[in-house]
N, C-alpha and C. Protein backbone atom coordinates (compact mmCIF):
# COMPACT_ATOMS: atom_id res chain seq x y z
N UNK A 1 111.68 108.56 129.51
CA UNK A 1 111.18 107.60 130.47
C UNK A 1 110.21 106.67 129.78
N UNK A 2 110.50 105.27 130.16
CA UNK A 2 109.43 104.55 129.55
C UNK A 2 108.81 103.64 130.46
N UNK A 3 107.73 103.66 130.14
CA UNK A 3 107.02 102.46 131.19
C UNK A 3 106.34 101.58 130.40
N UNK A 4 106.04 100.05 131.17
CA UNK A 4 105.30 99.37 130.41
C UNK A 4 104.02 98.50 130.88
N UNK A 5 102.94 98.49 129.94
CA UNK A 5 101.77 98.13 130.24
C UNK A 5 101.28 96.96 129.25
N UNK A 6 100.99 95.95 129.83
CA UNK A 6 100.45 94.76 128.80
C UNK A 6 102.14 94.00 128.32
N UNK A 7 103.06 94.87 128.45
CA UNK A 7 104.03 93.92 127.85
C UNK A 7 104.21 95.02 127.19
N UNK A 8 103.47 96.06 126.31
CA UNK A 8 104.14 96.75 125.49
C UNK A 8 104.85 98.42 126.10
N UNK A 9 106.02 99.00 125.63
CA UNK A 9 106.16 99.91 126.33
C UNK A 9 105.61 101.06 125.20
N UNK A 10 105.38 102.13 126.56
CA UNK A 10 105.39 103.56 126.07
C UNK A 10 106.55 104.79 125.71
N UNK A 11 106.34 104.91 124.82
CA UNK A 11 107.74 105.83 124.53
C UNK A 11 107.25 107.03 124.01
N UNK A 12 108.03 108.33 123.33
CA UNK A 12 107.50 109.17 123.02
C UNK A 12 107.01 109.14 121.81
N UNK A 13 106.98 108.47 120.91
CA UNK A 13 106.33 108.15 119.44
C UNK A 13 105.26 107.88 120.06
N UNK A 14 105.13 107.02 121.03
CA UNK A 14 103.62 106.65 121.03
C UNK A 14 102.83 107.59 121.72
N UNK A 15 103.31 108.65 122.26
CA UNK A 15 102.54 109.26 122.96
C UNK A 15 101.96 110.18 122.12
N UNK A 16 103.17 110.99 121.16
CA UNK A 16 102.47 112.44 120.20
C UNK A 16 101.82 111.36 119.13
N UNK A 17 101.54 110.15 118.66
CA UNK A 17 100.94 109.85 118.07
C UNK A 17 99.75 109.95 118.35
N UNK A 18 99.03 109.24 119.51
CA UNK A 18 98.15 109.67 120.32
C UNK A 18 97.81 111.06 120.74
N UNK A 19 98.29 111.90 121.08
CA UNK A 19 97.94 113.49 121.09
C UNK A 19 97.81 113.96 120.12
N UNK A 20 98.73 113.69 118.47
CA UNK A 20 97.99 114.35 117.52
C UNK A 20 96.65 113.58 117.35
N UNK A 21 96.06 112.38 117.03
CA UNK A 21 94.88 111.99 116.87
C UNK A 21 93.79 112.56 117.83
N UNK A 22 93.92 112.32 118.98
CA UNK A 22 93.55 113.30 119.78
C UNK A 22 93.04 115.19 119.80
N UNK A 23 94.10 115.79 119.43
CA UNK A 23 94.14 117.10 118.99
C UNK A 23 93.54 117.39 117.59
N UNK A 24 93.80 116.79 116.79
CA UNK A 24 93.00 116.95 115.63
C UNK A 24 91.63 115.57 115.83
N UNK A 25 90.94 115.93 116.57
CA UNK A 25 89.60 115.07 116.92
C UNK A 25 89.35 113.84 116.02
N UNK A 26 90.41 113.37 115.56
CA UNK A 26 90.29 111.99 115.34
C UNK A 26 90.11 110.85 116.27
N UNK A 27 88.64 111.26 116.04
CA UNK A 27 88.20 110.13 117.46
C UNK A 27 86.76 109.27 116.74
N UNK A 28 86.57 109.31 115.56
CA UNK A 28 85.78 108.11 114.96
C UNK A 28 86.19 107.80 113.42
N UNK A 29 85.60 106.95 113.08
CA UNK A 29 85.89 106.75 111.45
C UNK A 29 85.89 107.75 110.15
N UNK A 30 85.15 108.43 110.68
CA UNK A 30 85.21 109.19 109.69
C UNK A 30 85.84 110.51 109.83
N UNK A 31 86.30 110.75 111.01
CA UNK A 31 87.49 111.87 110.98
C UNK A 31 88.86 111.17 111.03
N UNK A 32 89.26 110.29 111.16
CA UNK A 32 90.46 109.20 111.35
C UNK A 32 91.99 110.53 109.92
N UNK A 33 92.72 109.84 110.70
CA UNK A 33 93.73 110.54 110.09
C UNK A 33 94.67 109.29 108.88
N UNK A 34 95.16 109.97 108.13
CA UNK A 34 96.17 108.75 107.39
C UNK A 34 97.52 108.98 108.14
N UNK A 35 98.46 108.06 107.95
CA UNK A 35 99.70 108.14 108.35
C UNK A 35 100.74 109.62 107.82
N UNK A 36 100.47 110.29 106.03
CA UNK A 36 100.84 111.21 106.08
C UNK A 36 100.34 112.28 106.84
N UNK A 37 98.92 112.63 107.00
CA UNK A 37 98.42 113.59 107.73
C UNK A 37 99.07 113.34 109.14
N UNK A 38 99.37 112.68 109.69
CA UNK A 38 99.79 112.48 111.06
C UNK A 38 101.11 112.48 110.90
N UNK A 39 101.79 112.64 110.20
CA UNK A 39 103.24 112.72 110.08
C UNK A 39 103.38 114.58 109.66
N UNK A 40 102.79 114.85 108.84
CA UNK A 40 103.05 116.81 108.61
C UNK A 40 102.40 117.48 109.66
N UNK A 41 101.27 116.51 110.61
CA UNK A 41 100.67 117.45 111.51
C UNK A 41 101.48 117.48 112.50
N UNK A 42 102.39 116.77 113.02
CA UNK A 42 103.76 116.61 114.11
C UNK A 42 105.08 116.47 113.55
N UNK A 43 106.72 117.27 113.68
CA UNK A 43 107.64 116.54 113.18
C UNK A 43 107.68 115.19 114.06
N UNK A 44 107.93 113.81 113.85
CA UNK A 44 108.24 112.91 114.53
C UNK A 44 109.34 112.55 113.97
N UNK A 45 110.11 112.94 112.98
CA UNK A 45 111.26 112.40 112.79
C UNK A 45 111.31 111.24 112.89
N UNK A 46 110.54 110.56 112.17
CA UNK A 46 110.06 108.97 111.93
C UNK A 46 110.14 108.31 110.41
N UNK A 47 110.75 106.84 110.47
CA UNK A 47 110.38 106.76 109.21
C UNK A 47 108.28 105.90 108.96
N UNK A 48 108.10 106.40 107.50
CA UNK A 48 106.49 105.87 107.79
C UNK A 48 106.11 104.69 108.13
N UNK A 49 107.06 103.45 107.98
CA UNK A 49 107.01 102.24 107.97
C UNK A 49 107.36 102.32 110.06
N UNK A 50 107.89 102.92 110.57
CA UNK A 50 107.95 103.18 111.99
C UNK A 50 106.73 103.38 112.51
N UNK A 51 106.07 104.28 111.90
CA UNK A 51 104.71 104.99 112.37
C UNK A 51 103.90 104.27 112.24
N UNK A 52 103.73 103.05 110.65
CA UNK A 52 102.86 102.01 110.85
C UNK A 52 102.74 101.47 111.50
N UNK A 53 104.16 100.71 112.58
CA UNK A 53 104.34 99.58 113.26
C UNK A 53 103.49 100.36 114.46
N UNK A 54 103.79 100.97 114.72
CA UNK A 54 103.61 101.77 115.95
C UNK A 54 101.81 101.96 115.90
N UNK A 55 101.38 102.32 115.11
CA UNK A 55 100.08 102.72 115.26
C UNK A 55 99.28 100.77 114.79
N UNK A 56 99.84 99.65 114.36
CA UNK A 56 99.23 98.38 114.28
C UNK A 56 99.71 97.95 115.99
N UNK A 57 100.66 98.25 116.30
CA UNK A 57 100.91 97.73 117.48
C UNK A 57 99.68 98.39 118.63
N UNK A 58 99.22 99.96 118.81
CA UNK A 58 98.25 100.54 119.40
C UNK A 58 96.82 99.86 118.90
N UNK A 59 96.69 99.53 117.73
CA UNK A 59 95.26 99.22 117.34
C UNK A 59 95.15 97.90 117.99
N UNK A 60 96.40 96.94 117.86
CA UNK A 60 96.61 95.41 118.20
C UNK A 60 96.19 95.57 120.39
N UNK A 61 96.43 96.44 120.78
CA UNK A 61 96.00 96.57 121.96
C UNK A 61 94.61 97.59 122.69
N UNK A 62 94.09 97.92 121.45
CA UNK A 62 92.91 98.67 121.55
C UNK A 62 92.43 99.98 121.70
N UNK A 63 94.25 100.47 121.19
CA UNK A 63 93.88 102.38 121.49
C UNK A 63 93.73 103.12 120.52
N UNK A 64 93.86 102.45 119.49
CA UNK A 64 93.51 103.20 118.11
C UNK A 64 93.07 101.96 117.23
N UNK A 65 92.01 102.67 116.37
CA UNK A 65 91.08 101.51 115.30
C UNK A 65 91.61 102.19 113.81
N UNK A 66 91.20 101.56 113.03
CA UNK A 66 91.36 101.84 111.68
C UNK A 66 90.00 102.04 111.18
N UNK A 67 90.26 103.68 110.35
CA UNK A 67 88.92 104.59 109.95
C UNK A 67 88.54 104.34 108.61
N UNK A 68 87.55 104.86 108.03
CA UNK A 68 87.35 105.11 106.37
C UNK A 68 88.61 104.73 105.23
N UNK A 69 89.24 104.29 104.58
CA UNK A 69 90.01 104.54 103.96
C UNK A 69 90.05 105.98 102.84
N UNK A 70 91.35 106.36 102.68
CA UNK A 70 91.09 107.60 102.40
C UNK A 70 92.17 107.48 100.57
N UNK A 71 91.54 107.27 99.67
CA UNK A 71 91.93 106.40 98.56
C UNK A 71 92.35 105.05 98.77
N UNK A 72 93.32 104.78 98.99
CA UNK A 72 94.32 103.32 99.11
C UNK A 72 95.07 103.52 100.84
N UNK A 73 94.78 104.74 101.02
CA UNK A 73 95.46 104.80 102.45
C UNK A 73 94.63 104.97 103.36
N UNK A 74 95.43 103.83 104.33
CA UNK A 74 94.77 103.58 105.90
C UNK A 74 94.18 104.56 106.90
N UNK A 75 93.26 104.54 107.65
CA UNK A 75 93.35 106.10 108.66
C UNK A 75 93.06 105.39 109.89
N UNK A 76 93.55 105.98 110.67
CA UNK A 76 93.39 105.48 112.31
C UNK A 76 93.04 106.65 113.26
N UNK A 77 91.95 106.23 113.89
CA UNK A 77 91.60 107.30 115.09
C UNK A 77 91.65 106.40 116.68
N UNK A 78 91.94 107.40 117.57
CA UNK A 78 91.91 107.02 118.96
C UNK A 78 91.09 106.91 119.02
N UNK A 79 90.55 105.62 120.17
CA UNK A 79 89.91 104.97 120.69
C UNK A 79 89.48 105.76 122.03
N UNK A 80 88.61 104.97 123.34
CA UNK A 80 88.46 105.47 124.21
C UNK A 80 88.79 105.10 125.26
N UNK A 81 89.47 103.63 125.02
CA UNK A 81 90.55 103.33 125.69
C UNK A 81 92.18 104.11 125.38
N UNK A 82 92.54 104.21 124.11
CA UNK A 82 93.22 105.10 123.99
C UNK A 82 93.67 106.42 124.63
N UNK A 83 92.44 107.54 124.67
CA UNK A 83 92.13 108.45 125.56
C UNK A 83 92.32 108.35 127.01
N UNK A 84 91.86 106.96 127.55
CA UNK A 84 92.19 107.12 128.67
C UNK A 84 93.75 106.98 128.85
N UNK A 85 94.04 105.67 128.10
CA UNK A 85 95.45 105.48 128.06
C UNK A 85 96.66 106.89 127.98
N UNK A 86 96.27 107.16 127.25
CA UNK A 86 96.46 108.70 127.10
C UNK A 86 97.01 109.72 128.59
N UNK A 87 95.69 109.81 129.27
CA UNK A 87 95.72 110.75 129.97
C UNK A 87 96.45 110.13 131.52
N UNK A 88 96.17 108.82 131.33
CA UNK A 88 97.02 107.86 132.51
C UNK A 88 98.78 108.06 132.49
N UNK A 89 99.22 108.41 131.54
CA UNK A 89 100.35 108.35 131.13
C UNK A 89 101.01 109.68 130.61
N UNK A 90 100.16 110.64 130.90
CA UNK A 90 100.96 112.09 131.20
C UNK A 90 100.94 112.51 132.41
N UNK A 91 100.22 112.03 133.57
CA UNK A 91 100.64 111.98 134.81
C UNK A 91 102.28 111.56 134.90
């Protein structure tokens, strides 16, 4: 099932993306996850360049920010709009 908000829809990538950040308390900069850590911490059966789009498209609407860099790679944690977004949408 998908629904849509702002124009963009919700699907299930976007949701366990959000629940793993979530679940592993990536919820400020300096716990922020990279795209591999968020890919071995869930199978998503994704490719990484998928998971990017997906998590610039969430930051581009305010539910996830971009954390510390962690060498050369990006990290993103949920937001608190995110969170809510989140919990609006497992109802």
């Amino acid at each position: 099932m998908q629904e849509e908000r702002d124009g963009e829809s919700v699907n299930r990538l976007g949701f366990l993306v959000l629940s793993v950040l979530l679940a592993n308390n990536a919820d400020n900069r300096m716990a922020a996850m990279s795209l591999k850590e968020i890919m071995q911490t869930e199978d998503l059966d994704v490719k990484e360049n998928t998971l990017f789009k997906k998590l610039r498209d969430y930051e581009n609407q305010g539910y996830v920010k971009k954390g510390m860099k962690d060498g050369k790679a990006n990290t993103f944690y949920i937001t608190d709009d995110g969170k809510e977004f989140l919990e609006q949408n497992k109802k």
